[in-house]
C-alpha atoms as a PDB file:
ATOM      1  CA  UNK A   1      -2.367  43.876  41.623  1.00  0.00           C
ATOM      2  CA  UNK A   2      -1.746  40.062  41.227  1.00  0.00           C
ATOM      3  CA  UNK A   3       0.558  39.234  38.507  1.00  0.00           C
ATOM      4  CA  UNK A   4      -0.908  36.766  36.302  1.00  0.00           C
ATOM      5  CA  UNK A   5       1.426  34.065  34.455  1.00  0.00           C
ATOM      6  CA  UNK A   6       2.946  33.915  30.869  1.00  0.00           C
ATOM      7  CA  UNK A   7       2.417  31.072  28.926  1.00  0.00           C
ATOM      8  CA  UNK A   8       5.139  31.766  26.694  1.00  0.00           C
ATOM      9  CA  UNK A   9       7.766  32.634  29.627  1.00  0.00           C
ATOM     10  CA  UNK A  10       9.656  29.596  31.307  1.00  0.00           C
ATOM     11  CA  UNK A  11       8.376  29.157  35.164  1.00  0.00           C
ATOM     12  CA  UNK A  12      12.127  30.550  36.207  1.00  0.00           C
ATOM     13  CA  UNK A  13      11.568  34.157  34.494  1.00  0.00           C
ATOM     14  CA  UNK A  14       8.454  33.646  35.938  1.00  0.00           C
ATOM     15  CA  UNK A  15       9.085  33.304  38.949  1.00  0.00           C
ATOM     16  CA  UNK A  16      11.702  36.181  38.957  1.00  0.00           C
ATOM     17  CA  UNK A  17       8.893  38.808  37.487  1.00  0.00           C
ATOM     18  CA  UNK A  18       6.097  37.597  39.881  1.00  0.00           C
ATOM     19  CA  UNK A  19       8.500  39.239  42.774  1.00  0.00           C
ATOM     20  CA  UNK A  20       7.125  42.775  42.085  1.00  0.00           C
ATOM     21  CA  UNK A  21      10.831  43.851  42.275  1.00  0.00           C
ATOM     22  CA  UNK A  22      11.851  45.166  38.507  1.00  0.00           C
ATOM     23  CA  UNK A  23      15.162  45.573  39.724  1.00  0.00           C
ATOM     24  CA  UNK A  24      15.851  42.061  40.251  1.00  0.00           C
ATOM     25  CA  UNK A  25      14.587  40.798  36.430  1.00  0.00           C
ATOM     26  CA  UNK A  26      14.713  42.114  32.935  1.00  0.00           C
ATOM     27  CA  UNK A  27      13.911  39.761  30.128  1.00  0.00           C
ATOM     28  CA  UNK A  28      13.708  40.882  26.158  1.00  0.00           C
ATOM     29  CA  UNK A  29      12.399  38.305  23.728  1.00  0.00           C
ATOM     30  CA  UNK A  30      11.825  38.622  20.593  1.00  0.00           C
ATOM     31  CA  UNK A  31      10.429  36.375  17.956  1.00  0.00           C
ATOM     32  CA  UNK A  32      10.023  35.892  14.200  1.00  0.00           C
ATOM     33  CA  UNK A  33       8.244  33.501  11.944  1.00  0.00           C
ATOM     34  CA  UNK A  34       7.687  32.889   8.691  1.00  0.00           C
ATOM     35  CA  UNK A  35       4.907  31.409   6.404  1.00  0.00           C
ATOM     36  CA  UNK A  36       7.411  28.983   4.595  1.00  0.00           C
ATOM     37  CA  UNK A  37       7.997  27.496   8.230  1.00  0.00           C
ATOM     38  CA  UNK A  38      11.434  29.115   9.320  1.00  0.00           C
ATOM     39  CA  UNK A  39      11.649  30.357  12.923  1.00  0.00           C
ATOM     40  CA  UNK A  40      13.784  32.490  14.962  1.00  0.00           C
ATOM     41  CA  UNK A  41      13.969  33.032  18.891  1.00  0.00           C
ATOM     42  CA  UNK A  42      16.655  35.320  20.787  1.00  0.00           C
ATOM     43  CA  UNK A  43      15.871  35.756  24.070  1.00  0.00           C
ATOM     44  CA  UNK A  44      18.138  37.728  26.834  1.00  0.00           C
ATOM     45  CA  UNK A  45      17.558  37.689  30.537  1.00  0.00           C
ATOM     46  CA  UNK A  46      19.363  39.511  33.236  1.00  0.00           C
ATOM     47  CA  UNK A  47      18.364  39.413  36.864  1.00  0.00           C
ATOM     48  CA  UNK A  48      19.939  39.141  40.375  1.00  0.00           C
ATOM     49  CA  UNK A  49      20.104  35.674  41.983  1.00  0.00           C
ATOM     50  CA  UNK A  50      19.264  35.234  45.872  1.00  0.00           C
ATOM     51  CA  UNK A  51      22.900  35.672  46.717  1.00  0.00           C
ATOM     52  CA  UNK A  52      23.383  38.565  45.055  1.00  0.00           C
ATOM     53  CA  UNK A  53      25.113  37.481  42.064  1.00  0.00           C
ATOM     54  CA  UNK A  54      24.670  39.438  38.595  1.00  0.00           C
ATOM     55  CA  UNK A  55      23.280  36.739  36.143  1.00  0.00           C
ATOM     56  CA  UNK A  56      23.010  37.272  32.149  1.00  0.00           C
ATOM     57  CA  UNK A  57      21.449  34.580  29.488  1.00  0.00           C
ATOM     58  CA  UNK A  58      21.110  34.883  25.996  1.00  0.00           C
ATOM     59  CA  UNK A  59      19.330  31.831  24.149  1.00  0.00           C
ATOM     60  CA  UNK A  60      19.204  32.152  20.255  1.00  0.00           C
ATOM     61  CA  UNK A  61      17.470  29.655  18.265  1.00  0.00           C
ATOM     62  CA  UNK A  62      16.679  29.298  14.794  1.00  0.00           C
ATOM     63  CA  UNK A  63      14.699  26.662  12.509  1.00  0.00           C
ATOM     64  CA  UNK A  64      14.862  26.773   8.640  1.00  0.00           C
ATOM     65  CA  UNK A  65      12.124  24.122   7.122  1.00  0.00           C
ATOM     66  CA  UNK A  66      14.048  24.649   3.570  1.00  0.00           C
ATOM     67  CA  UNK A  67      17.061  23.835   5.421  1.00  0.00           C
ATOM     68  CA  UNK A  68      16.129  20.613   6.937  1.00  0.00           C
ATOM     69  CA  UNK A  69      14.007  19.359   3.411  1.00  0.00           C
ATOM     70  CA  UNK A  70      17.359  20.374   1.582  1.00  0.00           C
ATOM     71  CA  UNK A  71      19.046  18.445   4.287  1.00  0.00           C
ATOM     72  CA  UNK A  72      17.020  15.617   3.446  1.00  0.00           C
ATOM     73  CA  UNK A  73      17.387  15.753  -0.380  1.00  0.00           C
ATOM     74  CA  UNK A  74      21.216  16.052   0.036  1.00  0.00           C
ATOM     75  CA  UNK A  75      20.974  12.980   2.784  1.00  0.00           C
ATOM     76  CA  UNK A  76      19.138  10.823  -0.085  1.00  0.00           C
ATOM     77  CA  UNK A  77      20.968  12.174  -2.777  1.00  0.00           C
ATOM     78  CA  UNK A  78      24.738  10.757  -1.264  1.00  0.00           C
ATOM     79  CA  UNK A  79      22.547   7.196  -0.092  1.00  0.00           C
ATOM     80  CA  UNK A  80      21.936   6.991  -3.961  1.00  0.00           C
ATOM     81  CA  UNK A  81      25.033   7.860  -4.914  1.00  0.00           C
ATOM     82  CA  UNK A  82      26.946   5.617  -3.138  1.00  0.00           C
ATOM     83  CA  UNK A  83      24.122   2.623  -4.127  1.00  0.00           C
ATOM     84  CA  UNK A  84      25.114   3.166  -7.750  1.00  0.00           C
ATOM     85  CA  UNK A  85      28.754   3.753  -7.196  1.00  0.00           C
ATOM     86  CA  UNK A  86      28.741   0.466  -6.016  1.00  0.00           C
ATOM     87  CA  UNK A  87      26.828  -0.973  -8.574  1.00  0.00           C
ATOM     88  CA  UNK A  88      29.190   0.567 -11.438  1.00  0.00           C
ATOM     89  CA  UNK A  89      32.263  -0.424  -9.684  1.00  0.00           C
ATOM     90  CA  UNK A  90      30.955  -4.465  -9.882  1.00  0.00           C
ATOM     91  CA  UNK A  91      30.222  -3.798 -13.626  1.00  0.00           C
ATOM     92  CA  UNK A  92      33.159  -2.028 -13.832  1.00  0.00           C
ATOM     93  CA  UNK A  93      35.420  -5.187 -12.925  1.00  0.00           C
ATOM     94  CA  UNK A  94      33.293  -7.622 -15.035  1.00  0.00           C
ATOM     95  CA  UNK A  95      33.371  -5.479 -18.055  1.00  0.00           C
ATOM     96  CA  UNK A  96      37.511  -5.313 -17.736  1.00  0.00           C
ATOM     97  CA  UNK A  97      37.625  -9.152 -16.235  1.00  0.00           C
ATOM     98  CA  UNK A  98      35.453 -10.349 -19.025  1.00  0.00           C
ATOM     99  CA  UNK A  99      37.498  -8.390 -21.172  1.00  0.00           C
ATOM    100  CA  UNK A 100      41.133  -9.498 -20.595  1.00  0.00           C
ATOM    101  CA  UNK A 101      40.004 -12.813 -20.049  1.00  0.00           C
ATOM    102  CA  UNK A 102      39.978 -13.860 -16.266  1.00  0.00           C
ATOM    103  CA  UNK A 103      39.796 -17.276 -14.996  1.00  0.00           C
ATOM    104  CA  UNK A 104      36.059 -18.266 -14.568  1.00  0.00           C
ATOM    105  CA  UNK A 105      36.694 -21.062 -12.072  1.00  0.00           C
ATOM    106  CA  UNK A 106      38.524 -18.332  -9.747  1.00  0.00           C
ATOM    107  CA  UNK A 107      36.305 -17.995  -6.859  1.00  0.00           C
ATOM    108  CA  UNK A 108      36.207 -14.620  -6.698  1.00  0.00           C
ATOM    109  CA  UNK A 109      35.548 -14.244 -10.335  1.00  0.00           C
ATOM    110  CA  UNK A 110      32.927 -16.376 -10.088  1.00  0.00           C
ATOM    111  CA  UNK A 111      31.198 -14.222  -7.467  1.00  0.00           C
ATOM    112  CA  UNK A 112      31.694 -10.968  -9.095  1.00  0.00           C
ATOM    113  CA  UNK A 113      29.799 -12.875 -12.193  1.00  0.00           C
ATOM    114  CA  UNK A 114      26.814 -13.835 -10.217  1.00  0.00           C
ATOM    115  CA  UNK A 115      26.612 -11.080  -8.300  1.00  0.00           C
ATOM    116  CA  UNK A 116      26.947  -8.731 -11.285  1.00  0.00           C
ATOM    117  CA  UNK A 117      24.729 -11.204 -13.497  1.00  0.00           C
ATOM    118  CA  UNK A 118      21.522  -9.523 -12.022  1.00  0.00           C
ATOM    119  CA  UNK A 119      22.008  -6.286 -13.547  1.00  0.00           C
ATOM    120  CA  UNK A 120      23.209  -7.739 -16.692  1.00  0.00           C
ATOM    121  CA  UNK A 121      20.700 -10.261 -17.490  1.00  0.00           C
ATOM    122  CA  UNK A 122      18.050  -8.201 -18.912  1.00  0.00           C
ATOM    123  CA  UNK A 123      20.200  -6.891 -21.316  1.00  0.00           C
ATOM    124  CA  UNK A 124      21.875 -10.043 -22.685  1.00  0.00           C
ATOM    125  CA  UNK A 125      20.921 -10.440 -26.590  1.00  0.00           C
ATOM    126  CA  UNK A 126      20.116  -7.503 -27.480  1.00  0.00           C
ATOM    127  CA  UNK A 127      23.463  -6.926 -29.201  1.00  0.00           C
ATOM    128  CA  UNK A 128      25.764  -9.994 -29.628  1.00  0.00           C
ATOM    129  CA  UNK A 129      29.000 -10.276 -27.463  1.00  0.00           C
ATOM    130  CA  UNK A 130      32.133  -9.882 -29.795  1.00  0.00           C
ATOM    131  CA  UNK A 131      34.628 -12.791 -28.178  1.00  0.00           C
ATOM    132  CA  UNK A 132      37.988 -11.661 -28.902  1.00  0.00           C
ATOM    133  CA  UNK A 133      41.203 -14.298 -29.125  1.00  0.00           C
ATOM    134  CA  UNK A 134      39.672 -17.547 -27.313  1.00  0.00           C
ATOM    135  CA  UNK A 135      39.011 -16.379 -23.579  1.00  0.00           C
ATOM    136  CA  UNK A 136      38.440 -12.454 -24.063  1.00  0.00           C
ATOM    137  CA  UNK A 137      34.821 -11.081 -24.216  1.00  0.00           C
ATOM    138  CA  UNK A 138      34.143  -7.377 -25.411  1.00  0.00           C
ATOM    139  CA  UNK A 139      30.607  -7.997 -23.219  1.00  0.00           C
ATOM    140  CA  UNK A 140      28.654  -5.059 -24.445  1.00  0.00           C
ATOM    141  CA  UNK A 141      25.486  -5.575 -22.603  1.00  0.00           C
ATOM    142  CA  UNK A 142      27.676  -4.630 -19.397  1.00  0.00           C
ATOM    143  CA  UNK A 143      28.379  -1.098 -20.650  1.00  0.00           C
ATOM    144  CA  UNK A 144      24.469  -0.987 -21.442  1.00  0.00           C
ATOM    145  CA  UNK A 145      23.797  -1.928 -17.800  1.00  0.00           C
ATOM    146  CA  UNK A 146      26.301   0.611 -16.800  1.00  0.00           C
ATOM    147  CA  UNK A 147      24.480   3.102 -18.413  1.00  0.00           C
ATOM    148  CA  UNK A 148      21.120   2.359 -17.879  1.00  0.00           C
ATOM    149  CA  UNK A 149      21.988   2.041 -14.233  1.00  0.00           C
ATOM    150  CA  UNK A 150      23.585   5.457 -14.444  1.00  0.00           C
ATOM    151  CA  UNK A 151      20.185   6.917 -15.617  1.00  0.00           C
ATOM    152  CA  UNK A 152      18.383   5.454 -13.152  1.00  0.00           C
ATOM    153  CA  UNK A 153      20.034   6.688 -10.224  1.00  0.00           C
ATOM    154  CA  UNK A 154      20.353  10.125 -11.850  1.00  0.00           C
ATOM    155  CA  UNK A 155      16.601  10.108 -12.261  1.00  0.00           C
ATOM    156  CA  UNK A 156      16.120   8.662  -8.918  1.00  0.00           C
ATOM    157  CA  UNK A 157      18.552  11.995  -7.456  1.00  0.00           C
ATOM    158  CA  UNK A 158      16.310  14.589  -9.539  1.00  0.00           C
ATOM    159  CA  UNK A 159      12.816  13.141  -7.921  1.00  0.00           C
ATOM    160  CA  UNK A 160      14.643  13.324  -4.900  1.00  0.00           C
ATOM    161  CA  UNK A 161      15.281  17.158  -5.552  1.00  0.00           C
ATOM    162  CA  UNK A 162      12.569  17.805  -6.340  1.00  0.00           C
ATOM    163  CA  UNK A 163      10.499  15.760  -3.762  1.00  0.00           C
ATOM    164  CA  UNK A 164      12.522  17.968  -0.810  1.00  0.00           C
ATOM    165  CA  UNK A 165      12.258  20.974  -3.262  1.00  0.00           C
ATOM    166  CA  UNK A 166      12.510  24.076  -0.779  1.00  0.00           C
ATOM    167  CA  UNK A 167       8.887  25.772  -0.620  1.00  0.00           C
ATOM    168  CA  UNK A 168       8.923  29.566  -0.948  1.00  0.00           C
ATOM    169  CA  UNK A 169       5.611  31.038  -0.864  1.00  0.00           C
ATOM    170  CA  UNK A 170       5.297  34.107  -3.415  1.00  0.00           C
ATOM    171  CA  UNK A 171       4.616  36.260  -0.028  1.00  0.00           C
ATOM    172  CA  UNK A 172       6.435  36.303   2.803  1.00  0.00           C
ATOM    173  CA  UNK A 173       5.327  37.553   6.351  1.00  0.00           C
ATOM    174  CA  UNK A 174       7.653  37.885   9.293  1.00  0.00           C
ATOM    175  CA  UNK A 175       5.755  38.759  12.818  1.00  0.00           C
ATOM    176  CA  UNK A 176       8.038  40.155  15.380  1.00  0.00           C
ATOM    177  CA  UNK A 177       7.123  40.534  18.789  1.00  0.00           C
ATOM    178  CA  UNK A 178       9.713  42.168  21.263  1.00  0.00           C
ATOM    179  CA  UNK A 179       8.677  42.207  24.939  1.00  0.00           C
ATOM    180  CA  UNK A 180      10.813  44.212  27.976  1.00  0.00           C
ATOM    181  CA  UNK A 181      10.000  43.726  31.506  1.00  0.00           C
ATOM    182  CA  UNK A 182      12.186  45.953  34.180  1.00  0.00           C
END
């Protein structure tokens, strides 16, 4: 009888089982899947080498699709999170410099102004700016752009959710297959 090759074997087992000796290779795999994508492989080999030597290997492997989309959800989530963090910490400052009254020809007030005056802008007029003493500005469109920014990247972190939402089928069917050679 000529032993025919396994696909699913690697060309070592292979090799091993095509001696005809079952005392020199024993190999159990088994395998599971699911219909949502997951999948699990243990495999365990033992066999004899060609100098004699007792040799044991155990692979285990397992992919989770819900892991990695969750994965991927969290990964966007934090990117999005920092993005606005950033954002509300340069509103932040020009609410509180515009507040106590900072020097506008400082140079580094004057770049937190410009760079800050892009979120701002569209929301200049709708309410007025109470000026308070001569150089102090209670700029209320700023805490509107803090907020509105706020809501957008909280909306932005629930379509992520549920963009990378974890798909669980209402049935579930795990195949296992165990194989044994001695």
């Amino acid at each position: 009888m000529i032993n025919q090759p396994d696909p699913r074997m690697t060309d070592d087992v292979q090799a091993r089982n095509m001696t005809g000796n079952p005392d020199l290779a024993a190999d159990s795999t088994v395998r599971s899947a699911s219909t949502d994508g997951s999948y699990g492989e243990s495999r365990h080999t033992n066999y004899v080498d060609p100098t004699g030597n007792q040799v044991e290997s155990k692979v285990e492997e397992y992919q989770d699709k819900n892991l990695e989309r969750e994965n991927k959800s969290s990964w966007a989530a934090n990117i999005i999170y920092f993005l606005l963090s950033v954002v509300e910490v340069i509103l932040g400052l020009r609410f509180v410099f515009r507040l106590l009254g900072a020097n506008q020809n400082n140079s580094f007030t004057l770049f937190l102004y410009s760079l800050s005056h892009v979120f701002v802008a569209p929301f200049n007029g709708i309410f007025h700016d109470q000026t308070l003493g001569t150089s102090s500005v209670f700029e209320l469109s700023t805490l509107i752009a803090m907020l509105v920014v706020a809501l957008i990247g909280w909306g932005l972190v629930a379509l992520c959710r549920l963009v990378f939402a974890p798909t669980y089928g209402g049935r579930q069917r795990v195949t296992t297959t165990r194989r044994s050679q001695r």
